[in-house]
C-alpha atoms as a PDB file:
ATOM      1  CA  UNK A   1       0.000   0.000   0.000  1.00  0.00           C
ATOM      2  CA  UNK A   2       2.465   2.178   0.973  1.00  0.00           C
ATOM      3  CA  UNK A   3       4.756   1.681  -1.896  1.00  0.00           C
ATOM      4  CA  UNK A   4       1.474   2.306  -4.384  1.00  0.00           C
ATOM      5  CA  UNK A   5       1.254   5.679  -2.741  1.00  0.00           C
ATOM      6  CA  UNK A   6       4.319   6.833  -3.475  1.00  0.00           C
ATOM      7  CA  UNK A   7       5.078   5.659  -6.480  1.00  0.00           C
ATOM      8  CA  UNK A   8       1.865   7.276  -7.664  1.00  0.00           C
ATOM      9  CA  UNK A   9       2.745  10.157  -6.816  1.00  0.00           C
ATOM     10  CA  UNK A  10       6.114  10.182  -7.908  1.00  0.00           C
ATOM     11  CA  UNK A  11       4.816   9.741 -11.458  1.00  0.00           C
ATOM     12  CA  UNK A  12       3.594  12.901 -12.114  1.00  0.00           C
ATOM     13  CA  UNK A  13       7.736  14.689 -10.653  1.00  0.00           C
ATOM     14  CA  UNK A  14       8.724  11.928 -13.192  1.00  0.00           C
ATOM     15  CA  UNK A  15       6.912  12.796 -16.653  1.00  0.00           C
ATOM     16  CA  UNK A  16       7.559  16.803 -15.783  1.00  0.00           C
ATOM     17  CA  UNK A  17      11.224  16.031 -15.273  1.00  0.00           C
ATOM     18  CA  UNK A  18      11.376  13.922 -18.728  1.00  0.00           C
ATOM     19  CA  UNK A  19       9.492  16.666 -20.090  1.00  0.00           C
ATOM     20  CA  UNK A  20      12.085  19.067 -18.870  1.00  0.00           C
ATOM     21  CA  UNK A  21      14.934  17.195 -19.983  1.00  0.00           C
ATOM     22  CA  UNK A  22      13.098  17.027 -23.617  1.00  0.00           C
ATOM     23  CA  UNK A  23      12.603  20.508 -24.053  1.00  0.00           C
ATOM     24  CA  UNK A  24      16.479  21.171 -22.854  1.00  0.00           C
ATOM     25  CA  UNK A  25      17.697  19.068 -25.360  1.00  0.00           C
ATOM     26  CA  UNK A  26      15.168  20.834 -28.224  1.00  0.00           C
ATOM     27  CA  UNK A  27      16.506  23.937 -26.901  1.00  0.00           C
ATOM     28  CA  UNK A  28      20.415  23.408 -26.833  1.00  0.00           C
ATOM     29  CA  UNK A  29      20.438  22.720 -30.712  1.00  0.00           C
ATOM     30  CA  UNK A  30      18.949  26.125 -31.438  1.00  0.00           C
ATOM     31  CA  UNK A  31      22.442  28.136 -31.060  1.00  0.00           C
ATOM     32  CA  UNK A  32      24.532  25.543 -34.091  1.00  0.00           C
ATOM     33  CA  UNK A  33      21.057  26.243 -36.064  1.00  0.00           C
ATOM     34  CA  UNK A  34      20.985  30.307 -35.412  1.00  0.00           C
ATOM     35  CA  UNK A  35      24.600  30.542 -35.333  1.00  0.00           C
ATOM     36  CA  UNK A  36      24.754  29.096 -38.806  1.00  0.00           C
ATOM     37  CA  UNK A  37      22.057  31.025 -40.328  1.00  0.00           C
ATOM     38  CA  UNK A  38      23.724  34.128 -38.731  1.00  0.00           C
ATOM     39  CA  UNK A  39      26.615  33.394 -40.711  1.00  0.00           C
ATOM     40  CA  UNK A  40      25.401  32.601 -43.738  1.00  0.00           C
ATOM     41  CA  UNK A  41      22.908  35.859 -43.261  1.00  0.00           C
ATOM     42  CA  UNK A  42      26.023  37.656 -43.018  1.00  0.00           C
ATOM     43  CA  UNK A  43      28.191  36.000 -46.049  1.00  0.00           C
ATOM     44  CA  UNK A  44      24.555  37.335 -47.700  1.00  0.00           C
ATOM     45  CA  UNK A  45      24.863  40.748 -46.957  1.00  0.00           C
ATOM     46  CA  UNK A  46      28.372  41.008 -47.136  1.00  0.00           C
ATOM     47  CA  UNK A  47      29.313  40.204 -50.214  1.00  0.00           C
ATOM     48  CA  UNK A  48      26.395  42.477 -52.476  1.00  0.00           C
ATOM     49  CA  UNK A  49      28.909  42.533 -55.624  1.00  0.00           C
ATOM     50  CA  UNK A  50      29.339  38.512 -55.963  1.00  0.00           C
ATOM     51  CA  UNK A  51      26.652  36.753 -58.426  1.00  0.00           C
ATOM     52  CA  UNK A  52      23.878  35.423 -56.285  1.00  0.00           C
ATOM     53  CA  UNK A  53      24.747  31.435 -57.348  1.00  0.00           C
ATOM     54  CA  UNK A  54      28.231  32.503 -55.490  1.00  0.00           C
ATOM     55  CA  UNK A  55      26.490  34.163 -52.473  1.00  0.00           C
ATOM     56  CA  UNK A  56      24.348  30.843 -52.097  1.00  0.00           C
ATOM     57  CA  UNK A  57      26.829  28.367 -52.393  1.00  0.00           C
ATOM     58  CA  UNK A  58      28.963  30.628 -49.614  1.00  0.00           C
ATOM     59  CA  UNK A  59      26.359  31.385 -47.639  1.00  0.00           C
ATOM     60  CA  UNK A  60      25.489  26.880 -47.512  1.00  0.00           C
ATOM     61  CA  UNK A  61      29.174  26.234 -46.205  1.00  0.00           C
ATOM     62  CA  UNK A  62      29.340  29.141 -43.922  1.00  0.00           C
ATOM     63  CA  UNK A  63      25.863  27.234 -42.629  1.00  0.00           C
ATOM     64  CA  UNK A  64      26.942  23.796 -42.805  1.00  0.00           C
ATOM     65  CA  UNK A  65      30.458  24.396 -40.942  1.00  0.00           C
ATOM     66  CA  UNK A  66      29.372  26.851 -38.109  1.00  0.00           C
ATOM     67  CA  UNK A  67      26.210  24.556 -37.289  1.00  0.00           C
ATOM     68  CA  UNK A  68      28.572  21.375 -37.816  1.00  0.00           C
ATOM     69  CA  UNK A  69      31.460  22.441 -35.378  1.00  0.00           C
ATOM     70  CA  UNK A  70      28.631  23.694 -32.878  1.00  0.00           C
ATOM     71  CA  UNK A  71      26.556  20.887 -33.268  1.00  0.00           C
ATOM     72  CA  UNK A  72      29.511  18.464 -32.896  1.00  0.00           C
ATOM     73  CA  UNK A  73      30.797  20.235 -29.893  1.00  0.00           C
ATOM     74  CA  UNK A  74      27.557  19.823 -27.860  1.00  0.00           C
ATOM     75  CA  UNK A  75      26.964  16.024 -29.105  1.00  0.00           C
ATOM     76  CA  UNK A  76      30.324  15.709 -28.000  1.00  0.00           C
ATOM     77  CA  UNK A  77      29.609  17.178 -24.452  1.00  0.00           C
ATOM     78  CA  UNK A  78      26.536  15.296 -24.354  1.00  0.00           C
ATOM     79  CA  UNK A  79      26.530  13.380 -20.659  1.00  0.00           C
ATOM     80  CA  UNK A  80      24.355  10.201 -22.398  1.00  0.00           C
ATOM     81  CA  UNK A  81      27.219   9.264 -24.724  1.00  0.00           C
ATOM     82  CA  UNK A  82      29.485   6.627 -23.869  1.00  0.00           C
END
């Protein structure tokens, strides 16, 4: 009986803290994703007299590297692997 009561009510501390967890880990993979559009924003707007097929392909590495170094840095950080 008594074990019924508590683990009923330590159900509900359990799905918030999974829920908690789950929006942490949405939310740390938003700086590689803005930091890459940020750069790629920028190799945009900074380089007005290149032909736009140049500014595109720039501006998709400038994404793909800033958002891959971040991105690797925090999967490597991550406390689940290993």
């Amino acid at each position: 009986m008594e074990n019924t009561l508590i683990g009923a009510a330590s159900r509900p501390n359990l799905i918030r803290e999974a829920a908690g967890a789950q929006q942490r880990a949405l939310s740390r993979w938003l700086v590689p994703i803005g930091g890459g559009v940020l750069a790629a924003f920028l190799i945009v707007i900074g380089t007005p007299h290149v032909a736009w097929y140049m500014r595109l392909f720039l501006a998709v590495v400038a994404f793909l590297y800033i958002s891959g170094q971040s991105a690797a840095y925090l999967w490597a950080s991550n406390s689940d692997q290993g």
